[in-house]
N, C-alpha and C. Protein backbone atom coordinates (compact mmCIF):
# COMPACT_ATOMS: atom_id res chain seq x y z
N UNK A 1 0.82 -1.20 0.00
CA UNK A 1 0.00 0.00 0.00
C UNK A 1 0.86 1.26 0.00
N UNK A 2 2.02 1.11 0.05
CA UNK A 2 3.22 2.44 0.33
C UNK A 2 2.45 2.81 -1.50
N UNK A 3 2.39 2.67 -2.14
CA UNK A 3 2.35 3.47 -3.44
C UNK A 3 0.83 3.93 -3.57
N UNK A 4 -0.57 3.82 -2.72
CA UNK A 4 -1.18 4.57 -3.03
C UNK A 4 -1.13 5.89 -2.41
N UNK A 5 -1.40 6.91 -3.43
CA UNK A 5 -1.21 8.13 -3.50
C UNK A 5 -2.48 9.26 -3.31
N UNK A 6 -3.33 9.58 -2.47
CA UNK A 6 -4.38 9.91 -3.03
C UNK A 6 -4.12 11.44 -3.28
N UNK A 7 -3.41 12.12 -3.14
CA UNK A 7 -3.35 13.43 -3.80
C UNK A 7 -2.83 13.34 -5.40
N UNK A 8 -1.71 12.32 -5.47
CA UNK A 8 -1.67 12.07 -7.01
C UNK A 8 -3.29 11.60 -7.48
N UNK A 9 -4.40 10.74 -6.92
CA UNK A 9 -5.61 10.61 -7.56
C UNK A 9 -6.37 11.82 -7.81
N UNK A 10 -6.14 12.89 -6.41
CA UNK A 10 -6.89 13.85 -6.72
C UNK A 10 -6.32 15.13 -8.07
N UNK A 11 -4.87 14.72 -8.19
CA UNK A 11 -4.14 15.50 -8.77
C UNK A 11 -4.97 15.27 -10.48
N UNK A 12 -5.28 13.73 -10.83
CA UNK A 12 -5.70 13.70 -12.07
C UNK A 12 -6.68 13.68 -11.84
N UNK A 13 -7.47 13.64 -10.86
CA UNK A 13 -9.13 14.10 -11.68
C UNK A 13 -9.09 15.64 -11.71
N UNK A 14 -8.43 16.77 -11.11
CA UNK A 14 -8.51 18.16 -11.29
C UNK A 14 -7.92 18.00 -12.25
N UNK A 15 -6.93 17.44 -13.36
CA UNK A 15 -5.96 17.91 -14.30
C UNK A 15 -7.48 17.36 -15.82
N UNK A 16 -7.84 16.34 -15.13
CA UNK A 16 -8.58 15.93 -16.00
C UNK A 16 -9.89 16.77 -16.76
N UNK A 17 -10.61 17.94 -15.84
CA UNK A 17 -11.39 18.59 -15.86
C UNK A 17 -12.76 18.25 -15.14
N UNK A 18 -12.32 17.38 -14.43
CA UNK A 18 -13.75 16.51 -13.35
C UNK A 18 -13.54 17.88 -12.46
N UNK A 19 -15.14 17.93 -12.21
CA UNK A 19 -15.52 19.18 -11.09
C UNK A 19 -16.56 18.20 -10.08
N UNK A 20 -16.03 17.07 -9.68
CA UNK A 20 -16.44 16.04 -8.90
C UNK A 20 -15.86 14.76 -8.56
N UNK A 21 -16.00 13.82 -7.99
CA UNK A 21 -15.79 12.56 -7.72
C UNK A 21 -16.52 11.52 -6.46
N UNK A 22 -16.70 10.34 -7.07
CA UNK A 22 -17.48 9.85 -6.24
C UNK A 22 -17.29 8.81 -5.66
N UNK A 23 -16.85 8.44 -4.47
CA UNK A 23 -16.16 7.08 -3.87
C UNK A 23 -17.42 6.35 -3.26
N UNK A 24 -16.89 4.67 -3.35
CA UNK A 24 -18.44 4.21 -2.81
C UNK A 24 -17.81 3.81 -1.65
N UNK A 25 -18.51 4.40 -0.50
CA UNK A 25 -17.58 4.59 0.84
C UNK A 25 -17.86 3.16 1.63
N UNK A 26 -19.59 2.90 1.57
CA UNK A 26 -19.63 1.56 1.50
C UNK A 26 -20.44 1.04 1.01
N UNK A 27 -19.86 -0.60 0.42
CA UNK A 27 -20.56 -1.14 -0.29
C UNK A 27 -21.70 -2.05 0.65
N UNK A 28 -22.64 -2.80 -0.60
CA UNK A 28 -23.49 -3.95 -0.08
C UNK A 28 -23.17 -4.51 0.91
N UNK A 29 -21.70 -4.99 0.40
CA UNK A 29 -21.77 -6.14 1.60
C UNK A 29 -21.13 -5.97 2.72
N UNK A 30 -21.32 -4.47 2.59
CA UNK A 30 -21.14 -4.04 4.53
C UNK A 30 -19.40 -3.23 4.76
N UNK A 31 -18.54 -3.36 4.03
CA UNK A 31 -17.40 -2.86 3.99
C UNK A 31 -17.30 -1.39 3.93
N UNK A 32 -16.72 -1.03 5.16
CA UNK A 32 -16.61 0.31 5.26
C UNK A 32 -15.63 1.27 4.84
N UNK A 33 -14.67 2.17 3.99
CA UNK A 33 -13.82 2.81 3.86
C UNK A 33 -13.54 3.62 4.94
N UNK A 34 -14.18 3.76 6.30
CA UNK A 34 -13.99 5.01 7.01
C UNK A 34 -13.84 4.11 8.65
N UNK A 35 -13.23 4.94 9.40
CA UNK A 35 -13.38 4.13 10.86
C UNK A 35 -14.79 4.14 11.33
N UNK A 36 -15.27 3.22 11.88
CA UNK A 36 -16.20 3.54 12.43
C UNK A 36 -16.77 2.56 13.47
N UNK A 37 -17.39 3.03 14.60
CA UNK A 37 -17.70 1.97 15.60
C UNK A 37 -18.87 1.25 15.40
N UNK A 38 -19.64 1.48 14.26
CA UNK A 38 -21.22 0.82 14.26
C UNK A 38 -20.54 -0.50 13.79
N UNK A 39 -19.82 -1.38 13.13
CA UNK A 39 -19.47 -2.30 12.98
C UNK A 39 -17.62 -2.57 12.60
N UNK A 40 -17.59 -4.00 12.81
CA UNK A 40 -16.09 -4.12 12.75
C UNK A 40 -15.53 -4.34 10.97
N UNK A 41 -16.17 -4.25 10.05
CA UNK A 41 -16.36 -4.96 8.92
C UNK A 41 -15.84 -3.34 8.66
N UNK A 42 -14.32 -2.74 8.46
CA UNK A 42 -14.09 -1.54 8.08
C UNK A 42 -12.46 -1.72 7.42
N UNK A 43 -12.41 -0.44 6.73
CA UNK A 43 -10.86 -0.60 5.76
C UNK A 43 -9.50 -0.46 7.09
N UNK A 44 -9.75 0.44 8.37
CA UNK A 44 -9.00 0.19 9.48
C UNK A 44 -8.56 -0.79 9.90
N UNK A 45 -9.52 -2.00 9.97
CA UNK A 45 -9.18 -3.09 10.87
C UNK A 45 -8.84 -4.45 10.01
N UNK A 46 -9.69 -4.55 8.40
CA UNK A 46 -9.79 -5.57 7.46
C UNK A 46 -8.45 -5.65 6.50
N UNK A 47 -8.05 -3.99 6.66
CA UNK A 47 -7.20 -4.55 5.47
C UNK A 47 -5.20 -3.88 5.69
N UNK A 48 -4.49 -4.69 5.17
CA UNK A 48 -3.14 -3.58 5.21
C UNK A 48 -3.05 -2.13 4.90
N UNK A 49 -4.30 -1.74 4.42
CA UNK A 49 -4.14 -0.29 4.25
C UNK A 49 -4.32 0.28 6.09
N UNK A 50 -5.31 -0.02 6.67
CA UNK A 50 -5.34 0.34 7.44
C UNK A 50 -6.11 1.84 7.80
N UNK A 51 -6.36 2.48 6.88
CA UNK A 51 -6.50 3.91 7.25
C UNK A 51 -7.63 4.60 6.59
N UNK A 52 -8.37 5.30 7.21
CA UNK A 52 -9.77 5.75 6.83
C UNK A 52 -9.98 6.80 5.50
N UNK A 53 -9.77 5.77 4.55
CA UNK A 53 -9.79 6.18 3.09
C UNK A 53 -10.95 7.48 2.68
N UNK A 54 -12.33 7.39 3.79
CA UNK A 54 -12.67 8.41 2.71
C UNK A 54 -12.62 10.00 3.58
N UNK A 55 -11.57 9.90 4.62
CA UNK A 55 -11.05 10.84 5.04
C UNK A 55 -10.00 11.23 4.13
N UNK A 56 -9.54 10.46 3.30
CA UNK A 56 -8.42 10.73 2.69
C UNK A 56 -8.72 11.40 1.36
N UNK A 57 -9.93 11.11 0.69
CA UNK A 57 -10.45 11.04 -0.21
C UNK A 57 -11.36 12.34 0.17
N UNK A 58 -12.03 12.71 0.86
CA UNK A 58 -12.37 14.21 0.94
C UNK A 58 -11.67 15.09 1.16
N UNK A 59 -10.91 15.01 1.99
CA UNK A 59 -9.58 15.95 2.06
C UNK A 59 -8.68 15.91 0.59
N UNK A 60 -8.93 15.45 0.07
CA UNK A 60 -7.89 15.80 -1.04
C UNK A 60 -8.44 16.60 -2.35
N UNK A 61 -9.70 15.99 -2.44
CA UNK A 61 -10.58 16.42 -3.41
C UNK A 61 -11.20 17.63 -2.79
N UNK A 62 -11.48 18.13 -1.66
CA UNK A 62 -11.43 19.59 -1.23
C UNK A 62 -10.92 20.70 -1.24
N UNK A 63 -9.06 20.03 -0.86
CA UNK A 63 -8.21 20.94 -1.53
C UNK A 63 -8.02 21.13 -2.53
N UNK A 64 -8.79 20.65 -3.70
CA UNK A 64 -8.24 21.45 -5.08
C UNK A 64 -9.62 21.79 -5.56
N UNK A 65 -10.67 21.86 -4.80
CA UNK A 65 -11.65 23.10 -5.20
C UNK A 65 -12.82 21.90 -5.68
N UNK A 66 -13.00 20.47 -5.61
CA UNK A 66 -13.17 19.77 -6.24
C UNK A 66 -14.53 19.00 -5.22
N UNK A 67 -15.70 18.73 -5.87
CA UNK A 67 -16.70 18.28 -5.26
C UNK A 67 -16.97 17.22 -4.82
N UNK A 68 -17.14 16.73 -3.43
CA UNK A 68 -17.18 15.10 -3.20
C UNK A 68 -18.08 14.61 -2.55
N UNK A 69 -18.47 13.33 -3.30
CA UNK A 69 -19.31 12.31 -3.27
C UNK A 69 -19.19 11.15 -3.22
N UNK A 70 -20.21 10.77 -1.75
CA UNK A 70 -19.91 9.65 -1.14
C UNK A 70 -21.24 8.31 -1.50
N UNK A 71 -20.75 7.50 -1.84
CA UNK A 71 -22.17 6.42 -2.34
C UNK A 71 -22.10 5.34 -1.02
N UNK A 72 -23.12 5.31 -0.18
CA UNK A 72 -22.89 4.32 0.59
C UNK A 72 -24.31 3.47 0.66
N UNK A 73 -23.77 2.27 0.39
CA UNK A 73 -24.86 1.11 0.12
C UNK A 73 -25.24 0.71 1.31
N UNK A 74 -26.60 0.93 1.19
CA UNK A 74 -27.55 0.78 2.82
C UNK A 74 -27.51 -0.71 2.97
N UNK A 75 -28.12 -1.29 1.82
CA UNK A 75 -28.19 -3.04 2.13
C UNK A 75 -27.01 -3.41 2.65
N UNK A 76 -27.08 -4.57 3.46
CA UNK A 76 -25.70 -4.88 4.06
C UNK A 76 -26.33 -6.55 3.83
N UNK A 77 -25.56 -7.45 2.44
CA UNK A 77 -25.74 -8.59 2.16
C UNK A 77 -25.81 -9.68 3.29
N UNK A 78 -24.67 -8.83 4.36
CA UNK A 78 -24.05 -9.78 5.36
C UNK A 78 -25.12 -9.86 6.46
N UNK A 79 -25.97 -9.23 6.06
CA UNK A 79 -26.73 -8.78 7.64
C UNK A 79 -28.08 -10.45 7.56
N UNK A 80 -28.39 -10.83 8.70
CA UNK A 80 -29.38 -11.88 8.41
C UNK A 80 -30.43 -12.04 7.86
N UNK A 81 -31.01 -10.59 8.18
CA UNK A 81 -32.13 -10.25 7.57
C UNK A 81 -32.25 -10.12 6.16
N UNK A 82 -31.17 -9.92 5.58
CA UNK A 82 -31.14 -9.39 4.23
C UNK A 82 -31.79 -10.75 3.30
N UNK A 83 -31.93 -12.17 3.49
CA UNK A 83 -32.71 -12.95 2.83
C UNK A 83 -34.03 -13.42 3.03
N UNK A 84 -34.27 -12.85 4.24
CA UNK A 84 -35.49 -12.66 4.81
C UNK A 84 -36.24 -12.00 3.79
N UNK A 85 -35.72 -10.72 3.66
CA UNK A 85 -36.52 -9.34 2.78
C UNK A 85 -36.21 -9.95 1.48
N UNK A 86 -35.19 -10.14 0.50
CA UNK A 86 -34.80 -10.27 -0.58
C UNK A 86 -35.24 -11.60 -1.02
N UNK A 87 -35.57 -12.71 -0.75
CA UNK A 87 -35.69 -14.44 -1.33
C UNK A 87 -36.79 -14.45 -0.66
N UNK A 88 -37.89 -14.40 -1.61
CA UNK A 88 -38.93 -15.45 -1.77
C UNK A 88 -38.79 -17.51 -0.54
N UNK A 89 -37.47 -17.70 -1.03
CA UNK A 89 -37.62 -18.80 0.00
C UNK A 89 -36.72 -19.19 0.90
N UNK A 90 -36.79 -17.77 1.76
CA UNK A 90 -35.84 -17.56 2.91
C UNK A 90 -36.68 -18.45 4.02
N UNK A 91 -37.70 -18.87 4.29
CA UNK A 91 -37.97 -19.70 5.26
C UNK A 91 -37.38 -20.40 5.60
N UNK A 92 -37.52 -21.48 4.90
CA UNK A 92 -36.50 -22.55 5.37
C UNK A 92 -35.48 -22.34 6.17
N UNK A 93 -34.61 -21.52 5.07
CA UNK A 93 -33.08 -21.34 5.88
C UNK A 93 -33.33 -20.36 7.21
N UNK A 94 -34.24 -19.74 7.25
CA UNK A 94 -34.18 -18.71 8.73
C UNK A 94 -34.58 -19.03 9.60
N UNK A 95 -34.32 -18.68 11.44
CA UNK A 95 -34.66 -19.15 12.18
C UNK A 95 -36.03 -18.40 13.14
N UNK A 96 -36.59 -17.58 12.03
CA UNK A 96 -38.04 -17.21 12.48
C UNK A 96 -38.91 -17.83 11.10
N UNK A 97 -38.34 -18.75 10.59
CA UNK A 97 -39.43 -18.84 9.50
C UNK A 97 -39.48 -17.90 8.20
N UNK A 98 -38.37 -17.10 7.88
CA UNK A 98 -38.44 -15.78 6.85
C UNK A 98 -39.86 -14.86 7.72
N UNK A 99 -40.17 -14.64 8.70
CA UNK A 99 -41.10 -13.66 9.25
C UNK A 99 -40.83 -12.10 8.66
N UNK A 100 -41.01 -11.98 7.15
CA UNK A 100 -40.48 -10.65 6.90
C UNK A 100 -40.87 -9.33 7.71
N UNK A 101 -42.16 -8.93 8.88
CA UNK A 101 -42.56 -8.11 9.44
C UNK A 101 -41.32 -8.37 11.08
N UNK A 102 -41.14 -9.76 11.74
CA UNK A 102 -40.29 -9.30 12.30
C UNK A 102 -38.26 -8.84 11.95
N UNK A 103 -38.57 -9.04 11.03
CA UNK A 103 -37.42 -8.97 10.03
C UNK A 103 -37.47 -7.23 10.33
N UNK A 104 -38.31 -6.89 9.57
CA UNK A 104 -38.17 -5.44 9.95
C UNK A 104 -38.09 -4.54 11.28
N UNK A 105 -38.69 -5.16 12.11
CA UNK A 105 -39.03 -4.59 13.29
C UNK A 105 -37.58 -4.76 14.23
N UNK A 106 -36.50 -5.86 13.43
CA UNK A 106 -35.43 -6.04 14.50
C UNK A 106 -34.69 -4.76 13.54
């Protein structure tokens, strides 16, 4: 990870003529780019980078006048519920029966 650069990233999207950029801070399946205590599933703790990327990633794209946007995916694949709501034949496999109303309510 010594060679990512994110001011060289921010350097070519300003050289490029982008008056934006948009990082997906987190995805579906729950992975976070930023520290954070709501879960352990984050770029701090998961990976050799170690370090809260979209701190890095707004700060850089700020300093050069440059607009930023964050996409963060609400579904979280990993979460139990998520086949509850999504599959038709989550019963079986779940241990309320696929109850999609208490599905929601947890």
């Amino acid at each position: 990870m010594e060679r990512f650069d994110m001011d060289r990233w921010a350097d070519l999207f300003a050289e490029s003529g982008a008056k934006n950029a948009v990082l997906t801070a987190r995805h579906a399946m729950g992975f976070a780019l930023w520290d954070t205590a709501v879960d352990d599933r984050l770029i701090a703790t998961m990976s050799p980078y170690g370090k809260d990327l979209a701190a890095l990633w707004c700060g850089a794209l700020r300093e050069r006048g440059l607009k930023v946007g964050l996409y963060f995916g609400h579904r979280d694949w990993g979460d139990k519920d998520f086949n509850t709501e999504m599959r038709p034949n989550a019963a079986e496999r779940e241990p309320d029966g696929g109850n999609r109303q208490a599905a929601w309510e947890r």
